[in-house]
N, C-alpha and C. Protein backbone atom coordinates (compact mmCIF):
# COMPACT_ATOMS: atom_id res chain seq x y z
N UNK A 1 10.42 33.94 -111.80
CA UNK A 1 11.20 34.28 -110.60
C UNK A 1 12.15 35.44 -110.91
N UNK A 2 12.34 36.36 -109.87
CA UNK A 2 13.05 37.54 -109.95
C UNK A 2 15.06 36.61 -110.23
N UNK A 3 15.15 37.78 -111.29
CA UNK A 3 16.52 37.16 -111.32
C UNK A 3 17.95 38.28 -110.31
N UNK A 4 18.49 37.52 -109.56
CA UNK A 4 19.43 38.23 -108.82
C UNK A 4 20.79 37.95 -108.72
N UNK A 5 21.33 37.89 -110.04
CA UNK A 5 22.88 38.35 -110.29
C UNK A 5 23.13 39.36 -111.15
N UNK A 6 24.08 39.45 -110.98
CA UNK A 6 24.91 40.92 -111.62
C UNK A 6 25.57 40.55 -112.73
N UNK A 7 25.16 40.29 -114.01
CA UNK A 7 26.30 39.85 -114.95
C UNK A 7 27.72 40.90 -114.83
N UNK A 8 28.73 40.57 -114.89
CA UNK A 8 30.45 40.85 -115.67
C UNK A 8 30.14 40.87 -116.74
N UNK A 9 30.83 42.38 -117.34
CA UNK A 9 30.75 43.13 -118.11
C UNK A 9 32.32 42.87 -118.72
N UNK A 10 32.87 42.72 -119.62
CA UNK A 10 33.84 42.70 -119.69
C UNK A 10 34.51 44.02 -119.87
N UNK A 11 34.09 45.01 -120.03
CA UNK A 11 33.90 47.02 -120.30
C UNK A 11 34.55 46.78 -118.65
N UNK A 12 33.62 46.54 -117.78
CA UNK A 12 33.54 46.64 -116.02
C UNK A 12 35.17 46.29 -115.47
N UNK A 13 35.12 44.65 -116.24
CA UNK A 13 36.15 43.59 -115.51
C UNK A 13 37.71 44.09 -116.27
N UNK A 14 37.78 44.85 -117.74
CA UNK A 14 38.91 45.33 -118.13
C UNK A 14 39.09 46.59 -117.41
N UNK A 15 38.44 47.64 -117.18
CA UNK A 15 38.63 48.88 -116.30
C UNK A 15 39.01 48.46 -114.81
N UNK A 16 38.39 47.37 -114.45
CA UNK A 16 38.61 47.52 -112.72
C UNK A 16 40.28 46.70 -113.28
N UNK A 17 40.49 45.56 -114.07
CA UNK A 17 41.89 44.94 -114.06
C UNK A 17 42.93 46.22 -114.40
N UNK A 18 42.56 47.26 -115.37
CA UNK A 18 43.46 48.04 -115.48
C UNK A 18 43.47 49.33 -114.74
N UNK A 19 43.03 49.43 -113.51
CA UNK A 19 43.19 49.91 -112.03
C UNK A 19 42.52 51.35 -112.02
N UNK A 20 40.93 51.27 -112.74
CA UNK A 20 40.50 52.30 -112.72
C UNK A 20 39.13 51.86 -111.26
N UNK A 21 38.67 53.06 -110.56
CA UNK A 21 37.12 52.89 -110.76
C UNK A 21 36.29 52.51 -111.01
N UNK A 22 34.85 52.30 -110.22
CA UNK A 22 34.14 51.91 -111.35
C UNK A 22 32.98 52.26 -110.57
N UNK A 23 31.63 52.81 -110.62
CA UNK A 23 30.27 53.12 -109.70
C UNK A 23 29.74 51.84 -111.00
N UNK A 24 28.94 51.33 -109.61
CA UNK A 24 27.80 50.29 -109.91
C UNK A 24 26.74 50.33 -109.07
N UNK A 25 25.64 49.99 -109.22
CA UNK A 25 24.21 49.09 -108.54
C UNK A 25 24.36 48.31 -107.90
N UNK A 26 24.07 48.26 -106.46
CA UNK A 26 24.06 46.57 -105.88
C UNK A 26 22.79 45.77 -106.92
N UNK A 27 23.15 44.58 -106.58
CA UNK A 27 22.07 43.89 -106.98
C UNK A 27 21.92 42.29 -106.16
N UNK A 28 20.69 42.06 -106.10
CA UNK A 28 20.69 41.17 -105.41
C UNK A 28 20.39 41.60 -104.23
N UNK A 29 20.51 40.11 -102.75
CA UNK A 29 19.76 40.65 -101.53
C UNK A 29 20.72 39.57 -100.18
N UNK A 30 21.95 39.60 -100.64
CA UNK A 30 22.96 38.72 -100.29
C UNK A 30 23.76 39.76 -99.45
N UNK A 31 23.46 40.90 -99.09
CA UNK A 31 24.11 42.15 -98.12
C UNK A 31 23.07 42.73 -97.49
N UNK A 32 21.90 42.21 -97.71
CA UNK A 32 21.11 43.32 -97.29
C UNK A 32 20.91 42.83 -95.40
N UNK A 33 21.07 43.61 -94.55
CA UNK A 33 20.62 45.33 -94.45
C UNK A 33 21.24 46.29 -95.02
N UNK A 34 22.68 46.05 -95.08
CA UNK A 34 23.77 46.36 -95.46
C UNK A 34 23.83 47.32 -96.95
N UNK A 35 23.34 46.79 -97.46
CA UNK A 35 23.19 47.05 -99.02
C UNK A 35 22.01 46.59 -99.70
N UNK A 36 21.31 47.93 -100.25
CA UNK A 36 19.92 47.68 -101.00
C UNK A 36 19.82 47.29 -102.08
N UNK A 37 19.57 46.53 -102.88
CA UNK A 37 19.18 46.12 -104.22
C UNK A 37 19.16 47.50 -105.11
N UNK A 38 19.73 48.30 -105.66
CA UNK A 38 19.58 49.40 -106.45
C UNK A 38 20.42 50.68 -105.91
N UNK A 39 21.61 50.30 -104.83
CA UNK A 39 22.09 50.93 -104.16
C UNK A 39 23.58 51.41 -104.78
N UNK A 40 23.85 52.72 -105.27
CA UNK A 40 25.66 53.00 -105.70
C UNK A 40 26.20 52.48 -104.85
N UNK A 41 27.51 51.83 -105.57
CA UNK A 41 28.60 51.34 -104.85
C UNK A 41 29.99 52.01 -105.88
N UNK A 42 31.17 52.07 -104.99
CA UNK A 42 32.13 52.67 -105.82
C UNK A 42 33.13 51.56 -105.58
N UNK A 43 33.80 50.55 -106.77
CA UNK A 43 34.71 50.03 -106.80
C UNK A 43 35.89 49.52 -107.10
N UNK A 44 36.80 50.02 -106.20
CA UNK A 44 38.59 50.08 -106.97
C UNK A 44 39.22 48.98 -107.05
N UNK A 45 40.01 49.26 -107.87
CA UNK A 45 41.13 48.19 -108.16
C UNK A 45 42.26 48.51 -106.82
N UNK A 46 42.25 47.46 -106.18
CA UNK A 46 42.98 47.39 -104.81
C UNK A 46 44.14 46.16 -104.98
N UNK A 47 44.99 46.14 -105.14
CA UNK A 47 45.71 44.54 -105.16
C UNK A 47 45.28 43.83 -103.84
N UNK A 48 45.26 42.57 -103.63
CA UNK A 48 44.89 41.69 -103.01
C UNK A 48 45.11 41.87 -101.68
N UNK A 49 46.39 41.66 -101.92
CA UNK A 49 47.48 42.09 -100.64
C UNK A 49 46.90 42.86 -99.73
N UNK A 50 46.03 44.15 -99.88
CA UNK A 50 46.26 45.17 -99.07
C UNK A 50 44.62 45.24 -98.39
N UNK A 51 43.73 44.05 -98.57
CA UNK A 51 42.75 43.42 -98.32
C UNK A 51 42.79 43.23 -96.96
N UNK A 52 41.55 43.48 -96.02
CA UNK A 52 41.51 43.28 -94.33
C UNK A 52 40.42 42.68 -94.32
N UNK A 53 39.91 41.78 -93.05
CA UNK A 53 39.20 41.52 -92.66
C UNK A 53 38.11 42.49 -92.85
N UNK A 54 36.56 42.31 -92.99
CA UNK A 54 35.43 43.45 -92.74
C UNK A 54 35.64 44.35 -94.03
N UNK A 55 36.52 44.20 -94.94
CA UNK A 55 36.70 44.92 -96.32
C UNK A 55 35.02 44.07 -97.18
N UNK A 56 35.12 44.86 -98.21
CA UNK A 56 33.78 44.15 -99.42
C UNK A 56 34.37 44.41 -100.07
N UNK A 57 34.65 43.28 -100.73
CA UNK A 57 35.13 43.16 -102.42
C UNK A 57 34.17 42.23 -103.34
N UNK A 58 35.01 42.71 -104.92
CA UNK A 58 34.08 42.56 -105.58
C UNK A 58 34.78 41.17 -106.22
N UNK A 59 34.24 39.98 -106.77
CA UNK A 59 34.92 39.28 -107.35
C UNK A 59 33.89 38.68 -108.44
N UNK A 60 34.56 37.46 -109.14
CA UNK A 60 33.75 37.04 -110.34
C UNK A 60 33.46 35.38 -110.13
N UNK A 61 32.10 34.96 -109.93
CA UNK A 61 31.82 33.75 -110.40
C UNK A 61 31.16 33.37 -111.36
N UNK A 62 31.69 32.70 -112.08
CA UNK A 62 30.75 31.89 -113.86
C UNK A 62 30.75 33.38 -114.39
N UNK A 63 29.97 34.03 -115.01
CA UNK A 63 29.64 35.37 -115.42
C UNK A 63 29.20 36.28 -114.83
N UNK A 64 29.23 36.41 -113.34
CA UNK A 64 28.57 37.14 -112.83
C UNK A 64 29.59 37.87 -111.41
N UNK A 65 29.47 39.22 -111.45
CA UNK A 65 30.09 39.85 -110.60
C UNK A 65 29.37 39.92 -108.86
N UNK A 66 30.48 39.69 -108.05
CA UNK A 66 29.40 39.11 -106.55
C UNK A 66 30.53 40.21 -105.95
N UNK A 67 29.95 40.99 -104.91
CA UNK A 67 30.09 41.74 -103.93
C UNK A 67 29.60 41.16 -102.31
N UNK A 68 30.92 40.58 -101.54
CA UNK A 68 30.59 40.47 -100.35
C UNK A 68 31.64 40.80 -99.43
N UNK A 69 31.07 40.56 -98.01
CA UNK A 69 32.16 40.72 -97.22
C UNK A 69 33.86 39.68 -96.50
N UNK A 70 34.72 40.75 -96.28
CA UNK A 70 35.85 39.34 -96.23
C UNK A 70 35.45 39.08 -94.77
N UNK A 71 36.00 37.55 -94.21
CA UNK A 71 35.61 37.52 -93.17
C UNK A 71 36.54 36.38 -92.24
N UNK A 72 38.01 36.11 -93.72
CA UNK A 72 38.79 35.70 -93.36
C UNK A 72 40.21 35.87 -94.20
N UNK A 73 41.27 36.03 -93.89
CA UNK A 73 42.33 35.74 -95.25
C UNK A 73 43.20 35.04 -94.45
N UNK A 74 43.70 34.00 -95.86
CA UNK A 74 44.09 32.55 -95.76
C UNK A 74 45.57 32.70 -96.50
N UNK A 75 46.75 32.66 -96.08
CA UNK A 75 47.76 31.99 -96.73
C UNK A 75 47.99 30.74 -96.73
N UNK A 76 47.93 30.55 -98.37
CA UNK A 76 48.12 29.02 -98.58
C UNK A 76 49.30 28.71 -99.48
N UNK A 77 50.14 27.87 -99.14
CA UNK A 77 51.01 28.00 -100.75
C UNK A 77 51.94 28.97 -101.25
N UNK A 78 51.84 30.07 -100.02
CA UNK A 78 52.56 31.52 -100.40
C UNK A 78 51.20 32.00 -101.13
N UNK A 79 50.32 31.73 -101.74
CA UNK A 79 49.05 32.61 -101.95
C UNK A 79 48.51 32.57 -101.04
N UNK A 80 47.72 34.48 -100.95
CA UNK A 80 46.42 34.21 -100.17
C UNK A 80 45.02 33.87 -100.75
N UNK A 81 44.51 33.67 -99.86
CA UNK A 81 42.89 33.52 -100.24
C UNK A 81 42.05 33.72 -99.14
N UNK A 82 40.85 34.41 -99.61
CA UNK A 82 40.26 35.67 -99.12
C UNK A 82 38.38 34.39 -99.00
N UNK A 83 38.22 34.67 -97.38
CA UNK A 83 36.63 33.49 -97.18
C UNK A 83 36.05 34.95 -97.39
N UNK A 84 34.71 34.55 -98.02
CA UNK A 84 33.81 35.78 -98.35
C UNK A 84 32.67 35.22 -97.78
N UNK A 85 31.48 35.85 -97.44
CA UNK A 85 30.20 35.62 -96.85
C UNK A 85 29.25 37.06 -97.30
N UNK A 86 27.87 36.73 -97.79
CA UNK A 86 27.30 37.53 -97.59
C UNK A 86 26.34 37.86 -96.43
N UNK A 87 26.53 39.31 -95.90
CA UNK A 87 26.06 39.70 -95.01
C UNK A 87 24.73 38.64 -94.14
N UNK A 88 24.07 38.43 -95.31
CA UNK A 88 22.86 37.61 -95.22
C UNK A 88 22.48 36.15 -95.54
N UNK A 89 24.06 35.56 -95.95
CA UNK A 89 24.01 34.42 -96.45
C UNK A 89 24.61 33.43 -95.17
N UNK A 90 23.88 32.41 -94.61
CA UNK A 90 24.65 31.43 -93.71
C UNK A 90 26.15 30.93 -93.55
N UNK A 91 26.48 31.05 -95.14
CA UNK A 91 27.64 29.79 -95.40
C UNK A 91 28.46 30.79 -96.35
N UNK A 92 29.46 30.67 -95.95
CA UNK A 92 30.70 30.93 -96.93
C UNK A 92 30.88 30.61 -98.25
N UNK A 93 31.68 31.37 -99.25
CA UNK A 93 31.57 31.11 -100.46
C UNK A 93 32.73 30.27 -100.91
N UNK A 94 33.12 29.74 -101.91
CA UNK A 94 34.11 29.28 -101.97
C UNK A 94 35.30 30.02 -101.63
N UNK A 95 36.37 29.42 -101.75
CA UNK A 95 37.53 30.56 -101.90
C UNK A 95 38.11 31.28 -102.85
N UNK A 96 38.62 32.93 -102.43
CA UNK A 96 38.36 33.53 -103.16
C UNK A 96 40.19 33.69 -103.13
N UNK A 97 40.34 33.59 -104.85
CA UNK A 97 41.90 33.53 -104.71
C UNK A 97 42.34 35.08 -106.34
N UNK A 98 43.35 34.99 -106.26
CA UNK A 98 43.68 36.49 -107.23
C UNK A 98 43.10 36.50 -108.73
N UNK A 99 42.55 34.80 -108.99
CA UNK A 99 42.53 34.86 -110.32
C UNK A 99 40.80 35.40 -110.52
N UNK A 100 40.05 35.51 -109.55
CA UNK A 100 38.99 35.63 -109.63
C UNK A 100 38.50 37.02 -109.02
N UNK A 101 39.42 37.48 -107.77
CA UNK A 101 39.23 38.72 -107.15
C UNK A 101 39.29 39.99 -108.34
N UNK A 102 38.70 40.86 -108.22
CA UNK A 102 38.36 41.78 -108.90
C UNK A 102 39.12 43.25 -108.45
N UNK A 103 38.15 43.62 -107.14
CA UNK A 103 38.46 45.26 -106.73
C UNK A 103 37.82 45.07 -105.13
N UNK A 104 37.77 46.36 -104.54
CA UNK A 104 37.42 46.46 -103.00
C UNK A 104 36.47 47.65 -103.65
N UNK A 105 35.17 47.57 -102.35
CA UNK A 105 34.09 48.49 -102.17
C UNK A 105 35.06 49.15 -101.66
N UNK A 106 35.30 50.63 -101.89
CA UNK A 106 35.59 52.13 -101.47
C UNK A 106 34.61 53.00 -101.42
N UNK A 107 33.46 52.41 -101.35
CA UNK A 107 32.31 53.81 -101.16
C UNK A 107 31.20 53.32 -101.67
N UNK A 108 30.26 53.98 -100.87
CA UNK A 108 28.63 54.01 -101.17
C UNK A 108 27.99 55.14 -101.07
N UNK A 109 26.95 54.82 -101.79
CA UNK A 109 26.13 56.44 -101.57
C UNK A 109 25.16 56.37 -100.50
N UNK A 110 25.24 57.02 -99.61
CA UNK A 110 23.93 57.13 -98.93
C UNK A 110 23.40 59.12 -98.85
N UNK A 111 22.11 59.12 -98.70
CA UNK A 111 21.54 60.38 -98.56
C UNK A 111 22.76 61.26 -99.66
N UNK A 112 22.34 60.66 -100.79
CA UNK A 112 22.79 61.37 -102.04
C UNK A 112 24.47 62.02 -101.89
N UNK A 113 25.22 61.22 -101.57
CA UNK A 113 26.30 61.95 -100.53
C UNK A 113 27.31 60.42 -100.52
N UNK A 114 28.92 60.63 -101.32
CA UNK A 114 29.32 59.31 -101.15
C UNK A 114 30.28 59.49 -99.91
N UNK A 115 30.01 57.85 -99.44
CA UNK A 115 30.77 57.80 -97.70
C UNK A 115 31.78 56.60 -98.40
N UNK A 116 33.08 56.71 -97.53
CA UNK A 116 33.74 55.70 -97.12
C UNK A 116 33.55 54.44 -96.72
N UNK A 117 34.14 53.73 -97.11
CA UNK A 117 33.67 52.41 -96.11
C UNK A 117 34.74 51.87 -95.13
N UNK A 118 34.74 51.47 -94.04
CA UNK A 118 35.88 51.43 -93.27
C UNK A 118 35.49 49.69 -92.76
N UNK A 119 36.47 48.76 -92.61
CA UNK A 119 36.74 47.80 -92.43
C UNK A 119 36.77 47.42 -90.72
N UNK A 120 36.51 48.48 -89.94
CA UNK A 120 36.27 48.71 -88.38
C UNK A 120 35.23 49.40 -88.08
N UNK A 121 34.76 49.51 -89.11
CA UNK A 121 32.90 50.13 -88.67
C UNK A 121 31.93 49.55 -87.48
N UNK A 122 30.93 50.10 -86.60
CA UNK A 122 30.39 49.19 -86.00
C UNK A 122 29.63 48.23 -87.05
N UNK A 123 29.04 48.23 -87.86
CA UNK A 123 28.20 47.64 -88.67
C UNK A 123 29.41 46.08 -88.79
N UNK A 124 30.71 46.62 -89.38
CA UNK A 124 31.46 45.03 -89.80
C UNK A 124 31.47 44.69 -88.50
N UNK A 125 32.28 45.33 -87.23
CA UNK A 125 32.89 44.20 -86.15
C UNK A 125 31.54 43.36 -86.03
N UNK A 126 30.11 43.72 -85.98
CA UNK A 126 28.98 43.45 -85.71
C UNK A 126 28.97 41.84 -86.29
N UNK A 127 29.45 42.47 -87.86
CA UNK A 127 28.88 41.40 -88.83
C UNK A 127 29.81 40.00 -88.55
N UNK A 128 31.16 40.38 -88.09
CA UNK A 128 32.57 39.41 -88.07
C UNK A 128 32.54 39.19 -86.74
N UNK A 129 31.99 39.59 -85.54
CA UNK A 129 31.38 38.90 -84.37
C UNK A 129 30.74 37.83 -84.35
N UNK A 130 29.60 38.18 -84.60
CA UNK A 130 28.39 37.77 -84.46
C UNK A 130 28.30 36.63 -85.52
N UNK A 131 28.53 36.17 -86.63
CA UNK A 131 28.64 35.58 -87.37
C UNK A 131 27.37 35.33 -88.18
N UNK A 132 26.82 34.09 -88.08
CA UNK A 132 25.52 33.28 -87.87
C UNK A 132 24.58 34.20 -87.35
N UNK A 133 24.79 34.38 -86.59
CA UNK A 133 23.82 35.22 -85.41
C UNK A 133 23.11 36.31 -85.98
N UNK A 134 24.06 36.96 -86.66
CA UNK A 134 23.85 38.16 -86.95
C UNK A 134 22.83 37.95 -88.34
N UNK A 135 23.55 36.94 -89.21
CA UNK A 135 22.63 36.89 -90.86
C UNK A 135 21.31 36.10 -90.53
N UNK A 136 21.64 35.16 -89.91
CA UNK A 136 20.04 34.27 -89.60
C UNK A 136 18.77 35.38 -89.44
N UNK A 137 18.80 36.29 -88.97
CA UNK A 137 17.41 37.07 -89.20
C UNK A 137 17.21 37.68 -90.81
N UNK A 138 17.95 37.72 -91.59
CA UNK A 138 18.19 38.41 -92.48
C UNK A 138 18.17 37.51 -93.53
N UNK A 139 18.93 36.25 -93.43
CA UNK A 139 18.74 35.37 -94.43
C UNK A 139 16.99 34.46 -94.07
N UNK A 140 16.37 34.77 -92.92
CA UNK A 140 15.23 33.88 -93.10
C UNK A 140 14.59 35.42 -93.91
N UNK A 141 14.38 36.36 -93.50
CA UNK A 141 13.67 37.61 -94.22
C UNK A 141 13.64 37.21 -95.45
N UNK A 142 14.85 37.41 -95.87
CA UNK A 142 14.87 36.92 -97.46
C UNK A 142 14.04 35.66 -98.14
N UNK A 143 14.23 34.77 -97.31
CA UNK A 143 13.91 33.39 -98.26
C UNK A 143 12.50 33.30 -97.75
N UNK A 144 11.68 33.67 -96.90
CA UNK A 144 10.60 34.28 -96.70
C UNK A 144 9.58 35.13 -97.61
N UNK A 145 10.68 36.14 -97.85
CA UNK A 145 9.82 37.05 -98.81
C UNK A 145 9.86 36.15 -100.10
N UNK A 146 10.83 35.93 -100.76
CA UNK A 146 10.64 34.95 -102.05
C UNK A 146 9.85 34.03 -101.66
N UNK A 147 9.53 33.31 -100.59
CA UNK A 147 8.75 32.33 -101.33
C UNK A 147 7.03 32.64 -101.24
N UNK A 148 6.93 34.22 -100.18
CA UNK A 148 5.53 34.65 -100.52
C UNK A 148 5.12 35.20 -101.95
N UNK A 149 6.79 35.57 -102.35
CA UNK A 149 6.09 36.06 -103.92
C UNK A 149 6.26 35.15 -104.76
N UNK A 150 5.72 33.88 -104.73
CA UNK A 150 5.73 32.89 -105.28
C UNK A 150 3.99 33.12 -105.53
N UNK A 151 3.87 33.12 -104.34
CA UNK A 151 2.37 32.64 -104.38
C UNK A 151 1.47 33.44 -104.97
């Protein structure tokens, strides 16, 4: 079976903590239309705080670096915490709190050419509308195609 996480690099996770940059690969199929499996992404060290709705950030679970979209932020406790979803995934991820958050997507490449990403795009209100609605074609695509290339 195709493997689809992104290991954390600790090279990656000390540069983005000490507030540099960083261009990476999507990987995986947890954004897609959104984001292609092999696609530049540019990602900064953003403090938490300054995090919006329809932002993509990057954070860390077990060893592996996950890029999705925010789609809620939560004060709890005097901390926040940030609900993440991928584009294409039904269900929310756990919560995403400072010790695990990483950096914010600031850019992608498209047509060899890096763009902005804006947190009021039609593409997010679309995605933070629509909810369900919107990934259910996208998450059956997916689990579709894997299980024809099973066979």
């Amino acid at each position: 079976m195709h493997e689809t996480k992104q290991y954390l690099s600790e090279t990656v996770k000390s540069l983005l903590q000490e507030g540099h940059s960083v261009e990476l690969s999507a990987y995986g199929h947890s954004m897609i239309p959104f984001l292609r499996p092999g696609q530049k992404l540019k990602v900064t060290s953003v403090d938490i705080e300054q995090i919006v709705r329809g932002d993509l950030v990057a954070f860390q679970k077990h060893d592996y670096l996950v890029i999705h979209r925010v789609h809620d932020i939560i004060l709890s406790d005097g901390k926040l915490i940030l609900v993440t979803k991928g584009d294409s995934n039904l269900n929310p991820d756990h919560p995403i709190n400072k010790e695990i958050y990483l950096a914010k997507v600031t850019g992608i490449m498209r047509r060899n050419d890096w763009k902005p990403l804006s947190p009021t795009s039609i593409h997010s209100r679309a995605v933070l509308f629509l909810g369900k609605w919107y990934s259910f074609p996208f998450w059956l695509w997916k689990h579709l195609k894997a299980r024809f290339h099973k066979i």
